[in-house]
N, C-alpha and C. Protein backbone atom coordinates (compact mmCIF):
# COMPACT_ATOMS: atom_id res chain seq x y z
N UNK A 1 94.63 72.92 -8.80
CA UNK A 1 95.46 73.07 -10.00
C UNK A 1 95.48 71.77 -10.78
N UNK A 2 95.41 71.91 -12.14
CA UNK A 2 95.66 70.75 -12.92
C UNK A 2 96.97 70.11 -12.74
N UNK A 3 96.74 68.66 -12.82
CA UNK A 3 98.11 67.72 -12.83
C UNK A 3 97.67 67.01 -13.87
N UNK A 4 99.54 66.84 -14.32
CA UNK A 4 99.46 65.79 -15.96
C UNK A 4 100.44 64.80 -15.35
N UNK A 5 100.54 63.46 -15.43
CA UNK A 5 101.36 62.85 -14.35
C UNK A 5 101.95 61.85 -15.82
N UNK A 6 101.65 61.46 -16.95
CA UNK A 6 102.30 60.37 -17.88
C UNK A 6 103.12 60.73 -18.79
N UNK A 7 104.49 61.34 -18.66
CA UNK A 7 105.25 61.48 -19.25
C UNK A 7 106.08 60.33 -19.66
N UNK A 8 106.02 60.70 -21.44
CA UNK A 8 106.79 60.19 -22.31
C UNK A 8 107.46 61.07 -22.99
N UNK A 9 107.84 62.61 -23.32
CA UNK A 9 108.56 63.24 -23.92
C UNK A 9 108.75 64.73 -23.26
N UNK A 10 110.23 64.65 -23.65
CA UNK A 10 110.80 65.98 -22.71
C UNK A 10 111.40 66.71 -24.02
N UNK A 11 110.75 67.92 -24.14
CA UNK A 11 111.08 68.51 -25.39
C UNK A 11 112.08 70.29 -24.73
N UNK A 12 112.87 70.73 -25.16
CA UNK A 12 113.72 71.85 -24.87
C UNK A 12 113.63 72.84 -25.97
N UNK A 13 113.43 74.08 -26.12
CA UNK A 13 113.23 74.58 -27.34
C UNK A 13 114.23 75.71 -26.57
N UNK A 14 114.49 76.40 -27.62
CA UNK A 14 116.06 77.35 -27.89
C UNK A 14 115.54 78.16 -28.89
N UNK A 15 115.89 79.56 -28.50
CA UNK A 15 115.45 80.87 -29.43
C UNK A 15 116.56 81.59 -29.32
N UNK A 16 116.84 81.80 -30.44
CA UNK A 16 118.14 82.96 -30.28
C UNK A 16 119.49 82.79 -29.94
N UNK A 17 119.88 81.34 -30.09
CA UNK A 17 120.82 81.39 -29.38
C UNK A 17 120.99 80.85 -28.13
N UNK A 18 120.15 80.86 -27.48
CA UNK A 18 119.97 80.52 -26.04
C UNK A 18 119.26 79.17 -25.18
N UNK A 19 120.29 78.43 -24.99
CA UNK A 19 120.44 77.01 -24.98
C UNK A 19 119.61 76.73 -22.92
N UNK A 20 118.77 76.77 -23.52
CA UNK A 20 117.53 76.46 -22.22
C UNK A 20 117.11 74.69 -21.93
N UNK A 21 118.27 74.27 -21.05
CA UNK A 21 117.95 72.93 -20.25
C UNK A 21 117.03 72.66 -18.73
N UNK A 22 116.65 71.67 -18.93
CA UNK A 22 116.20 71.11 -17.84
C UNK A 22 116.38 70.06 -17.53
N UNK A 23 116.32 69.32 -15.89
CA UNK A 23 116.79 68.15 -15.62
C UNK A 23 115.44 66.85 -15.90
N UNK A 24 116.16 66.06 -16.34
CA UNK A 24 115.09 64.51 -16.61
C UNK A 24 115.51 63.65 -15.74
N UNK A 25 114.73 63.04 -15.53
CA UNK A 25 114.53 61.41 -14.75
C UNK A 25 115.52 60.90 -15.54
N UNK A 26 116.15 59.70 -14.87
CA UNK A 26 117.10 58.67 -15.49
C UNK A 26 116.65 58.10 -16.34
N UNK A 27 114.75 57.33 -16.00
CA UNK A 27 114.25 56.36 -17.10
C UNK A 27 113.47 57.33 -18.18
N UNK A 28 114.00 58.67 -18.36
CA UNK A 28 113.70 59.85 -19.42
C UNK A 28 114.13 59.30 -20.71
N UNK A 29 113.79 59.24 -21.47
CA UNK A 29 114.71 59.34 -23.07
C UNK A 29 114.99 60.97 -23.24
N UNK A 30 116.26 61.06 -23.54
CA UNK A 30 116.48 62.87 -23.89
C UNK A 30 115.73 63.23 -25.35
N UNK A 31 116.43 64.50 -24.98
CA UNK A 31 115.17 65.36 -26.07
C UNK A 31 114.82 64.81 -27.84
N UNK A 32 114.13 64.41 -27.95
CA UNK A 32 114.18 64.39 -29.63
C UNK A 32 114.69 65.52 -30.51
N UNK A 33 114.88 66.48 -29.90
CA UNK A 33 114.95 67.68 -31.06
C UNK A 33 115.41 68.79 -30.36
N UNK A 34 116.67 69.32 -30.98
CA UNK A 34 117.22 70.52 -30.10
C UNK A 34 117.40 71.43 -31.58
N UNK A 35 116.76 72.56 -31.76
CA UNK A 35 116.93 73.80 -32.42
C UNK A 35 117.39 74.96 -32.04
N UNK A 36 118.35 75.19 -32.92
CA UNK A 36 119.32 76.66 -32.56
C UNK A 36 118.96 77.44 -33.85
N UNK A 37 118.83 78.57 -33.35
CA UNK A 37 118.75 79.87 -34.86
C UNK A 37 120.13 80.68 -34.88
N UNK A 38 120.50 80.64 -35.97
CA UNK A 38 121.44 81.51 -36.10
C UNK A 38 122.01 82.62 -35.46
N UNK A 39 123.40 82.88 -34.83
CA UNK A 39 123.31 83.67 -34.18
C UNK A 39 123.41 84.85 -34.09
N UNK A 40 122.91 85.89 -33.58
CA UNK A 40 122.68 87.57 -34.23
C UNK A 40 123.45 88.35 -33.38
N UNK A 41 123.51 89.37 -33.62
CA UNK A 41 124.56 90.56 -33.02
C UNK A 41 123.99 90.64 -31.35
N UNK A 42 124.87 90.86 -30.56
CA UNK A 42 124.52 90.53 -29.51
C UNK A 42 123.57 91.65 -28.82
N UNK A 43 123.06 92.99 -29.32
CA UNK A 43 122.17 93.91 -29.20
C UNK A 43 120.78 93.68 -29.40
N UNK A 44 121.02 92.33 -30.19
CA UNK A 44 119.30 91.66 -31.11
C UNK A 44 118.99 90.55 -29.88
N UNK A 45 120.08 89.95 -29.16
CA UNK A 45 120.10 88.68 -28.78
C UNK A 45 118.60 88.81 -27.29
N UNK A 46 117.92 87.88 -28.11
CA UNK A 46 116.94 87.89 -26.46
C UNK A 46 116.34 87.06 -25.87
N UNK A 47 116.61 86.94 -24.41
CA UNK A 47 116.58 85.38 -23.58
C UNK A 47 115.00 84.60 -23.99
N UNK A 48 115.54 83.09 -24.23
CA UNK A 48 113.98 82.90 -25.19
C UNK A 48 113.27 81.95 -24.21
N UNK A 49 112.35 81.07 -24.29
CA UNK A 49 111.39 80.48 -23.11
C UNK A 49 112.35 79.35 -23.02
N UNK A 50 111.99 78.93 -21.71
CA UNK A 50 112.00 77.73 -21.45
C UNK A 50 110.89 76.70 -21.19
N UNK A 51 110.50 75.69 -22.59
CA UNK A 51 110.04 75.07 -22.65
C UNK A 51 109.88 73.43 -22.79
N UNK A 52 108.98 72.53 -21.51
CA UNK A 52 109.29 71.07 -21.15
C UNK A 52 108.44 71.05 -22.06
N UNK A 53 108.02 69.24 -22.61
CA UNK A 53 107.07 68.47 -23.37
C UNK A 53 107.08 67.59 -22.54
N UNK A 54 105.95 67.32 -22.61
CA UNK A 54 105.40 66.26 -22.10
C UNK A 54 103.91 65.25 -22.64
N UNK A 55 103.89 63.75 -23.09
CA UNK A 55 102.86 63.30 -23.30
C UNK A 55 102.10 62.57 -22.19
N UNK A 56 100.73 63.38 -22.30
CA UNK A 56 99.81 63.17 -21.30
C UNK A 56 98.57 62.57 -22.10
N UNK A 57 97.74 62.21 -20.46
CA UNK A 57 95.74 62.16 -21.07
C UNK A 57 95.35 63.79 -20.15
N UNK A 58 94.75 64.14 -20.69
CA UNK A 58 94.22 65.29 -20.01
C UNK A 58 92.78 64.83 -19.37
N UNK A 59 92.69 64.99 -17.97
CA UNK A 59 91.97 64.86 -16.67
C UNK A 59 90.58 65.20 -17.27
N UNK A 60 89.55 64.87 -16.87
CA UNK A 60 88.10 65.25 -17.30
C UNK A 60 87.74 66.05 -16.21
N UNK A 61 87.44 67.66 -16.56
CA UNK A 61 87.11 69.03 -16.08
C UNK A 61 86.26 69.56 -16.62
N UNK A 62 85.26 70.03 -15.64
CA UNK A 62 84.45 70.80 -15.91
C UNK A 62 84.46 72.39 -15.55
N UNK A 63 84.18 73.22 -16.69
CA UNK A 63 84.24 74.83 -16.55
C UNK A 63 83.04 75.33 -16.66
N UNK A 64 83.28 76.73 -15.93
CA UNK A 64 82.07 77.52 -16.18
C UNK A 64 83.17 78.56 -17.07
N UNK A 65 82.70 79.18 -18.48
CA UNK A 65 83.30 80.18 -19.28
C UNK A 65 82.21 81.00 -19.67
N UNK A 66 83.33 81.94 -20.32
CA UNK A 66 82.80 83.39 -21.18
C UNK A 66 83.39 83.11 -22.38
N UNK A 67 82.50 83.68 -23.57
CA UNK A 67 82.89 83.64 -24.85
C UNK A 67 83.04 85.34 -25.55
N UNK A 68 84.26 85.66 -25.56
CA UNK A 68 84.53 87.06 -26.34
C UNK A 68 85.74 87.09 -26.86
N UNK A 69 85.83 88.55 -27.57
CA UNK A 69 86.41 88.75 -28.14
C UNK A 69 87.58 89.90 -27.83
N UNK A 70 88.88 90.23 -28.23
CA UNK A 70 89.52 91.43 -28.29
C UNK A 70 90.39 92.05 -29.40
N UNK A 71 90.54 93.22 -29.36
CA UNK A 71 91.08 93.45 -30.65
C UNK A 71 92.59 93.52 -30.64
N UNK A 72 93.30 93.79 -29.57
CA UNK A 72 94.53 93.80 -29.36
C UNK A 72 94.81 93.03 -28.35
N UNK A 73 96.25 93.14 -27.99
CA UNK A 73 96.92 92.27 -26.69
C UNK A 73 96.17 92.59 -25.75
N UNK A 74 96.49 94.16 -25.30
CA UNK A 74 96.21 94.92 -24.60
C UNK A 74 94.82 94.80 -23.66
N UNK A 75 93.81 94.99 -25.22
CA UNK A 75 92.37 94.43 -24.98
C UNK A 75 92.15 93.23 -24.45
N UNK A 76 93.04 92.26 -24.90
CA UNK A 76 92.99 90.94 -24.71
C UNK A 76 92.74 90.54 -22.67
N UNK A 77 93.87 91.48 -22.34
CA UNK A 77 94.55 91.15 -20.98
C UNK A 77 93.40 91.66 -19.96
N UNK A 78 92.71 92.40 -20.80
CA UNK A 78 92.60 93.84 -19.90
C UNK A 78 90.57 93.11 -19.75
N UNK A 79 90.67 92.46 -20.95
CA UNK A 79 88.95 91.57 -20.44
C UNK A 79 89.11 89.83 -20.06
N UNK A 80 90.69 89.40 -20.07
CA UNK A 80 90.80 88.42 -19.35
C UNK A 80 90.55 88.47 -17.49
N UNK A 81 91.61 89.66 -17.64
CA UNK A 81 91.23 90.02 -16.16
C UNK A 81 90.12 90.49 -15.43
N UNK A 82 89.17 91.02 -16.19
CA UNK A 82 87.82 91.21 -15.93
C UNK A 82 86.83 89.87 -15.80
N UNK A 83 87.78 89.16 -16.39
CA UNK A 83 86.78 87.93 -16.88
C UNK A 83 86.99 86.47 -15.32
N UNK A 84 88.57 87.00 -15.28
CA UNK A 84 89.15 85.93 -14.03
C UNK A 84 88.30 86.40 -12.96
N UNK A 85 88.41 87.58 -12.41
CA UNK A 85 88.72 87.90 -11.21
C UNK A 85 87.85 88.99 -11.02
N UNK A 86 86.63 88.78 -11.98
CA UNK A 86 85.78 89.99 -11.73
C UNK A 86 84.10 88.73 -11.40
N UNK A 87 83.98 88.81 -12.88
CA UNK A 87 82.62 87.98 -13.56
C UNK A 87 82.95 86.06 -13.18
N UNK A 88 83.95 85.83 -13.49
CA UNK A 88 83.34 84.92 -13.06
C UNK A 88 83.46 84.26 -11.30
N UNK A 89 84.47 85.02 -10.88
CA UNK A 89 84.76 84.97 -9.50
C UNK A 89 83.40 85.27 -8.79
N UNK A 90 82.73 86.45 -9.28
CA UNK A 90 81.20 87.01 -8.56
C UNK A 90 80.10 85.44 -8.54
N UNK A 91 80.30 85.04 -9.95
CA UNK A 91 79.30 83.80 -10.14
C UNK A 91 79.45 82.62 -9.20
N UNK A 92 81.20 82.81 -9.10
CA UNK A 92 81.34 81.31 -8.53
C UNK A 92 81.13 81.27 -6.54
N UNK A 93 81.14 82.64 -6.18
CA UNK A 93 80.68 82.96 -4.86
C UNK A 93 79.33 83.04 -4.71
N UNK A 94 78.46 83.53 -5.86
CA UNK A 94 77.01 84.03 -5.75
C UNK A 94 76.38 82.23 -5.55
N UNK A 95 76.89 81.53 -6.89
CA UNK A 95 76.37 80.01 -6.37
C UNK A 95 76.89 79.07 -5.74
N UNK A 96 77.75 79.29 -4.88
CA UNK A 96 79.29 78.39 -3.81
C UNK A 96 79.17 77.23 -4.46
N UNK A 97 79.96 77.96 -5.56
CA UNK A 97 81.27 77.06 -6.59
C UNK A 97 82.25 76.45 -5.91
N UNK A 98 82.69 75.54 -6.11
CA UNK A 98 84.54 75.42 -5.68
C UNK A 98 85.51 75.23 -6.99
N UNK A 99 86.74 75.93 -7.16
CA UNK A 99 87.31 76.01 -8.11
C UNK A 99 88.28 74.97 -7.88
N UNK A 100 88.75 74.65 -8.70
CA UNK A 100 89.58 73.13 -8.27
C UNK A 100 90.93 73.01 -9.50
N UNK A 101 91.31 74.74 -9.93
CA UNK A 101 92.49 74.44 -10.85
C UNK A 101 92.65 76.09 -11.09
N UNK A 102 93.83 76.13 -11.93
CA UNK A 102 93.46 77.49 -11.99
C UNK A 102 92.78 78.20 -13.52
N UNK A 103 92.82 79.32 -13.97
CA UNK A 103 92.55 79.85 -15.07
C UNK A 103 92.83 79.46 -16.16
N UNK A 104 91.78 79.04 -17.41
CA UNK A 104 92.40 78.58 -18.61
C UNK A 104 91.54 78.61 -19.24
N UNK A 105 92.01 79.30 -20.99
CA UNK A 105 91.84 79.81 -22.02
C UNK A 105 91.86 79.10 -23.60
N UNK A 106 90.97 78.98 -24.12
CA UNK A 106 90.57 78.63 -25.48
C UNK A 106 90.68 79.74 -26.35
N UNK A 107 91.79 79.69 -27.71
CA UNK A 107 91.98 80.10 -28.38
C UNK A 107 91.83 80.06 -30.01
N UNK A 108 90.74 80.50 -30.77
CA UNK A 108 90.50 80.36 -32.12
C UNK A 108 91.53 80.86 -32.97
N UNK A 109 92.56 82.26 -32.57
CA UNK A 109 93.34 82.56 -33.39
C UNK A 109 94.76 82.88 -32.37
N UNK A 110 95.48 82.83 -32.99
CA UNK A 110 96.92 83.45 -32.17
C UNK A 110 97.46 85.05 -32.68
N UNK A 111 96.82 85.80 -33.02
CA UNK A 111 96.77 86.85 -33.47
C UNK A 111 95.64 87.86 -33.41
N UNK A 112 96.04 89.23 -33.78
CA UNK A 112 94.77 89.71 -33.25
C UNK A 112 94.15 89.96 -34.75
N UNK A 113 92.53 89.80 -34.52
CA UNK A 113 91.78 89.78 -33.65
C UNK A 113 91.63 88.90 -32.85
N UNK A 114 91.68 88.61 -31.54
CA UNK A 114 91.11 87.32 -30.59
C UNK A 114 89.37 87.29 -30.40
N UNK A 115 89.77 85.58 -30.98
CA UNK A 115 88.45 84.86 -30.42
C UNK A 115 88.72 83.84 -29.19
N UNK A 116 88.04 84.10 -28.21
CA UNK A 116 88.49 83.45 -27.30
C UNK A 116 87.16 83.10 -26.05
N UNK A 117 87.82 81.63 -25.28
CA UNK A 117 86.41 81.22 -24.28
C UNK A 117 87.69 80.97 -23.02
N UNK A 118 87.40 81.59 -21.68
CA UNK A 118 88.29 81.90 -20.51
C UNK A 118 87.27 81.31 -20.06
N UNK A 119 87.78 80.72 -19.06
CA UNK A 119 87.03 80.00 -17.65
C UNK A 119 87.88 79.45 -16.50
N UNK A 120 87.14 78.83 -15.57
CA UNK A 120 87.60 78.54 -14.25
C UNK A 120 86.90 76.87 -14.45
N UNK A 121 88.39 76.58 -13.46
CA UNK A 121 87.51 74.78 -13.49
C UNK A 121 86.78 74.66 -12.55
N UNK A 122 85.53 74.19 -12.32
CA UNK A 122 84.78 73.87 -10.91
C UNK A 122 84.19 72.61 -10.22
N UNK A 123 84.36 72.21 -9.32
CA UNK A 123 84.04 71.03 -9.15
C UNK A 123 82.92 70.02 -9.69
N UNK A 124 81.65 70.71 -9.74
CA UNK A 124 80.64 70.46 -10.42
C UNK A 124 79.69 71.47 -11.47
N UNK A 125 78.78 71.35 -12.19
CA UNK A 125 78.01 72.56 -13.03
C UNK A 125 77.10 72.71 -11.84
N UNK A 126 77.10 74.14 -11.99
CA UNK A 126 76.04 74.88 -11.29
C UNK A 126 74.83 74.32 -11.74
N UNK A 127 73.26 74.42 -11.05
CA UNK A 127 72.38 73.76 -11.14
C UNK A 127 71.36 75.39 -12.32
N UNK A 128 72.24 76.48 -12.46
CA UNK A 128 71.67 77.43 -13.21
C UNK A 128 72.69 78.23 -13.31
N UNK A 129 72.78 78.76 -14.79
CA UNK A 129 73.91 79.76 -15.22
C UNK A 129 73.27 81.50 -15.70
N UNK A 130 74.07 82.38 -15.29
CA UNK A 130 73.90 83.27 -15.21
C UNK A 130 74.12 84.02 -16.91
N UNK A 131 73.64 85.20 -17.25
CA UNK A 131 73.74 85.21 -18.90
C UNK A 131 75.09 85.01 -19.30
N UNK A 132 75.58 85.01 -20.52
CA UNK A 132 76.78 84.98 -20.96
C UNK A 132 77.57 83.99 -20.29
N UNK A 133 77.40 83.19 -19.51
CA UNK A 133 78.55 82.11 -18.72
C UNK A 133 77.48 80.54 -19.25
N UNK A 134 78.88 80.06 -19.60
CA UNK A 134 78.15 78.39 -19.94
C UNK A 134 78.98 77.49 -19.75
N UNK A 135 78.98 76.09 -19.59
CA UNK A 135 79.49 74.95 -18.92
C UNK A 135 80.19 74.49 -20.29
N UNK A 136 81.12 74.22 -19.89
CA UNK A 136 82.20 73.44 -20.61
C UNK A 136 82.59 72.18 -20.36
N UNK A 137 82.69 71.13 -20.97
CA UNK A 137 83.53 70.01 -20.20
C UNK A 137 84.82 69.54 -21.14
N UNK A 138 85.77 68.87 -20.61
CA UNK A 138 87.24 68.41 -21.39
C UNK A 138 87.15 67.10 -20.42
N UNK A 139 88.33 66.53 -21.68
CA UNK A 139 88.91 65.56 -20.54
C UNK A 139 89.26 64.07 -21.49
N UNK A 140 90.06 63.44 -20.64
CA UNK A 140 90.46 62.32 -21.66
C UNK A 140 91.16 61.94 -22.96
N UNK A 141 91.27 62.84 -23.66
CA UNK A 141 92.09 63.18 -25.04
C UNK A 141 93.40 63.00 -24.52
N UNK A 142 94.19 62.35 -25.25
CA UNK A 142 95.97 62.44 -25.78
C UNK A 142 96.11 63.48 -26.14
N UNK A 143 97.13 63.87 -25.33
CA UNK A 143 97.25 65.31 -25.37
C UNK A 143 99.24 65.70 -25.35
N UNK A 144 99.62 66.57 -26.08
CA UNK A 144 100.68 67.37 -26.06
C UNK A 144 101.12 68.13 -24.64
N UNK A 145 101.83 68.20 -23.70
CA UNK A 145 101.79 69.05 -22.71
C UNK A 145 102.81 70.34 -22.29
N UNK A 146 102.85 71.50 -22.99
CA UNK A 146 104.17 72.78 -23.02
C UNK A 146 104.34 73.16 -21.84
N UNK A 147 105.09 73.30 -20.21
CA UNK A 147 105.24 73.68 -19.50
C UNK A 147 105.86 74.90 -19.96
N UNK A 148 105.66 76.07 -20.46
CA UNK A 148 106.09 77.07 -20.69
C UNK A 148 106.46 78.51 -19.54
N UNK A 149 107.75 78.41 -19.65
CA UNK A 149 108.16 79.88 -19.10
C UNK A 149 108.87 81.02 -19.07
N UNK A 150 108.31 81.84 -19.40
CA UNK A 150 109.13 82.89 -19.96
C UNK A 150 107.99 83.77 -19.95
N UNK A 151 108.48 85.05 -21.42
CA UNK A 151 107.49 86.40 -21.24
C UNK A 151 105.92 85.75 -22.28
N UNK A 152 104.92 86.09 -21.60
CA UNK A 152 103.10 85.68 -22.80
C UNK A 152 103.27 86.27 -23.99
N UNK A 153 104.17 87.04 -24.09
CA UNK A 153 104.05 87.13 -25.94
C UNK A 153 105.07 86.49 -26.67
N UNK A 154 105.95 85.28 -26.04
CA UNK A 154 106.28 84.58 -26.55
C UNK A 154 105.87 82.90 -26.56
N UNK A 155 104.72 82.74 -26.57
CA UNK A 155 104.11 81.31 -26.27
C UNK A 155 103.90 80.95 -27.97
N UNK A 156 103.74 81.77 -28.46
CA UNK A 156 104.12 81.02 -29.92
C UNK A 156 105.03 79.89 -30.11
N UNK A 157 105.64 80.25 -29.22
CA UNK A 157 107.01 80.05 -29.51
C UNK A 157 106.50 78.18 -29.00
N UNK A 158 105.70 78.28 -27.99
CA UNK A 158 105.77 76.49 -27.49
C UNK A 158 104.29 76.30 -28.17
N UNK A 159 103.40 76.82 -29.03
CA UNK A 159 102.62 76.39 -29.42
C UNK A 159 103.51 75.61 -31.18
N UNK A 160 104.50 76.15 -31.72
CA UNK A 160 104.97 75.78 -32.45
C UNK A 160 105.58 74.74 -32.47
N UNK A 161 106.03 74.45 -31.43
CA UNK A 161 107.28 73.49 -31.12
C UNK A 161 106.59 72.07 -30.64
N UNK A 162 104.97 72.35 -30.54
CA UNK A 162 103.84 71.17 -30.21
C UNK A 162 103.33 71.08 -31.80
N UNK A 163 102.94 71.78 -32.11
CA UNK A 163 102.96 71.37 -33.81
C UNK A 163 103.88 70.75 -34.78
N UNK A 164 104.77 70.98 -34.28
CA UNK A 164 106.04 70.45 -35.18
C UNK A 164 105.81 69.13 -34.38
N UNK A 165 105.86 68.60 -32.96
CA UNK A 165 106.63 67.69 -32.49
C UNK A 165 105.02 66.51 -33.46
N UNK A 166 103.82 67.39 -33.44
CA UNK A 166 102.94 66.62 -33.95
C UNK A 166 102.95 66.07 -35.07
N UNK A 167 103.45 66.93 -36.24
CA UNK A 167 103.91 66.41 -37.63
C UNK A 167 105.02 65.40 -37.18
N UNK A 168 106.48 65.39 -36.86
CA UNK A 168 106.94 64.61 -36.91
C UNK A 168 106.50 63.30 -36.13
N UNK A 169 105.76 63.14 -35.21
CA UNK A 169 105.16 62.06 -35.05
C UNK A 169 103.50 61.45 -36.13
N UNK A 170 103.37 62.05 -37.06
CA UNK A 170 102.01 61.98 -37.81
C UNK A 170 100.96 62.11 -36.89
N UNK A 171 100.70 62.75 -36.40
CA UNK A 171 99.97 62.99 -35.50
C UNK A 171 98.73 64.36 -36.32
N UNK A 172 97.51 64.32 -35.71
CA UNK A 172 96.54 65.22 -35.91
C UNK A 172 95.75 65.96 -34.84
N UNK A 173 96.03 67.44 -34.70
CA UNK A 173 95.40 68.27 -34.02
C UNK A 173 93.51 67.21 -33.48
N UNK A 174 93.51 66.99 -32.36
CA UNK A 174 91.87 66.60 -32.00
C UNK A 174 90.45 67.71 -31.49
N UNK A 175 91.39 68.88 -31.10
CA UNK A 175 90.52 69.67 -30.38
C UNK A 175 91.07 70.98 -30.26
N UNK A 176 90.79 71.82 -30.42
CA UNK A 176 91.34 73.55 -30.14
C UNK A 176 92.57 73.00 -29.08
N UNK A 177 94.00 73.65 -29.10
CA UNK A 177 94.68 73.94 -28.03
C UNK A 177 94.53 74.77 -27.08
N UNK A 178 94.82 74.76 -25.44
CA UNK A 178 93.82 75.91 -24.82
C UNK A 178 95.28 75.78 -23.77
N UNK A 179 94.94 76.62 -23.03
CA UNK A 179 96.17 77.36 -22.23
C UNK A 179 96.10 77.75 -20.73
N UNK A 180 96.71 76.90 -19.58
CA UNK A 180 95.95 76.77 -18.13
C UNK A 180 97.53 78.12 -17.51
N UNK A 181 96.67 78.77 -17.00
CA UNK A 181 97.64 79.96 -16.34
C UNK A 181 97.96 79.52 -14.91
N UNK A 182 98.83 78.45 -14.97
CA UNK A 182 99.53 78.29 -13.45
C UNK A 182 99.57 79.27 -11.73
N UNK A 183 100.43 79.99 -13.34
CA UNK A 183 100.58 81.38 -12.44
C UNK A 183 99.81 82.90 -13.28
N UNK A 184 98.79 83.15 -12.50
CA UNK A 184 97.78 83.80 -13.13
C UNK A 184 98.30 84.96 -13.95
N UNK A 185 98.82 85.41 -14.80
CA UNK A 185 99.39 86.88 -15.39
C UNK A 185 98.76 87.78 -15.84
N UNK A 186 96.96 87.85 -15.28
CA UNK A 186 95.89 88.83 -15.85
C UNK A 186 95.81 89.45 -13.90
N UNK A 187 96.33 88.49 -12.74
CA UNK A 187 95.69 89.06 -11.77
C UNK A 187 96.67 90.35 -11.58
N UNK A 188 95.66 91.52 -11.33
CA UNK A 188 96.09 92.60 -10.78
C UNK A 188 97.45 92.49 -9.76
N UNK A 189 98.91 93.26 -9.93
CA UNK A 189 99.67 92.98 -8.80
C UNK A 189 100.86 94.49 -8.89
N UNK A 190 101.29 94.13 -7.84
CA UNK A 190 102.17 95.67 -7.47
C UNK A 190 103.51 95.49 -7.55
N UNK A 191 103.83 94.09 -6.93
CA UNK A 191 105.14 93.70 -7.88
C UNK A 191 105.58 92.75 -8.79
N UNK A 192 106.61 93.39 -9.49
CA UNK A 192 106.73 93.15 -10.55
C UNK A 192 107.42 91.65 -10.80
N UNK A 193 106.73 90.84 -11.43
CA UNK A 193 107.06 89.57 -11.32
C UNK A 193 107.99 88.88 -12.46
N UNK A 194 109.36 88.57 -12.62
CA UNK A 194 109.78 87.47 -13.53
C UNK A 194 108.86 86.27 -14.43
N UNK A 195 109.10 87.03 -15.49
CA UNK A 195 108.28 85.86 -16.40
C UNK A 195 108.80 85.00 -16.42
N UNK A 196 110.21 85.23 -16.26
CA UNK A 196 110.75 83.44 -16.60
C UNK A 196 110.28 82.39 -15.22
N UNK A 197 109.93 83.11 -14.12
CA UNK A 197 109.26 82.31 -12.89
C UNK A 197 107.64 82.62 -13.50
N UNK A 198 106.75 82.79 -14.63
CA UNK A 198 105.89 82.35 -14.80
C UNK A 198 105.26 81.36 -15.55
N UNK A 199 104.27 80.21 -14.86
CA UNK A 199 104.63 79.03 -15.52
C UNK A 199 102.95 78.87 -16.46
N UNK A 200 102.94 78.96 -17.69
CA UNK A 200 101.52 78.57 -18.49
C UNK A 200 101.59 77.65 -19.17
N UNK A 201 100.94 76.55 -18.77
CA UNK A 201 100.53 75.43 -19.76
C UNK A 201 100.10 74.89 -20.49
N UNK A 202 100.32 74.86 -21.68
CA UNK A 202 99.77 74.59 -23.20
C UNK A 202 99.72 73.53 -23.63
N UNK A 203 98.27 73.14 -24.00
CA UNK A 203 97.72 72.07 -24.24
C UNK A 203 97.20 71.44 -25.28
N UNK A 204 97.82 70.57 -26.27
CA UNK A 204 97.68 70.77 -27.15
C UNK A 204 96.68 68.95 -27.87
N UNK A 205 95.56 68.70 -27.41
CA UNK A 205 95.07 67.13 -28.10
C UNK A 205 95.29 66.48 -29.31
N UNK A 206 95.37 65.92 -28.80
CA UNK A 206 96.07 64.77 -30.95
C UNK A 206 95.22 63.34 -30.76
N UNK A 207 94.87 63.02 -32.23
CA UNK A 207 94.30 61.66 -32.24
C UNK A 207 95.52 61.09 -32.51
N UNK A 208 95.44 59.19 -31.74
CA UNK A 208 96.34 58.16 -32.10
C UNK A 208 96.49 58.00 -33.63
């Protein structure tokens, strides 16, 4: 699993009303920015993420990915999971891969239609890639870090709140933001799991 270990900012975001804390270190500075929305009839009211910030360097990783597309959520989920735990799982046994983090996703749009590149981190590049799968590398960039948790169709919600924190620091987007699934939410399962115990991490690079 990926680790981000240089924290300098602990960010809390609030939707709806709903005042979502977490505990900081003593030598923490508290949050720069606490937003509340107006509050609505309590039938509208709905529990919103809980989301940390954190400034990191992001680790230098290498992936093997797929590059496609979907037209809906639905579609979205339904060839992520094909993509985790089908295709590239087959590749990474067929050439004894070792995976060394979990699932994570490159995103061109936040809406549908999705353009999107899913992969697995692996210890090294395979010495030959199979069609449609190609090597990726990251790593090193200043980076934004969203510990996000709550329900996946509300990650807008901490991709926003890394944009904003970027303007107010003058800061500039360096590289696509991409999104590491802690806790996998495409793998097939029978029970039913609390989103707010699911944790996806959003990643967002900025130049100095």
């Amino acid at each position: 699993m990926i680790r981000f270990v240089t924290t300098t900012l602990l960010f809390t975001v609030t939707l709806f009303s709903i005042s979502c804390k977490s505990k900081q270190p003593a030598n923490v500075p508290p949050p720069l920015v606490k937003k509340e929305k107006p509050s609505q009839p309590t039938d509208k009211l709905q529990k919103g993420p809980i989301i940390n910030v954190i400034d990191t360097i992001t680790p230098k990783q290498v992936y093997i990915i797929i590059k496609d597309s979907a037209a809906t959520s639905a579609g979205l989920s339904v060839k992520l999971n094909n993509i985790y735990n089908k295709k590239l799982v087959d590749f990474i046994k067929t050439n004894k891969l070792k995976v060394t983090g979990a699932p994570t996703a490159w995103y061109k749009t936040q809406k549908a239609p999705f353009f999107f590149e899913a992969g697995l981190p692996i210890e090294k590049a395979p010495n030959k890639l199979a069609k449609g799968i190609m090597v990726k590398r990251t790593g090193g960039d200043s980076a934004l870090l969203a510990h996000f948790f709550g329900p996946y169709d509300l990650t807008n919600v901490g991709y926003e709140s890394l944009a904003e924190i970027l303007k107010d620091r003058k800061k500039r987007k360096s590289a696509p933001a991409f999104e590491i699934y802690v806790q996998n939410p495409f793998e097939p399962s029978k029970v039913k799991i609390d989103p707010y115990k699911m944790q996806t991490d959003i990643v967002m690079p900025y130049k100095n």
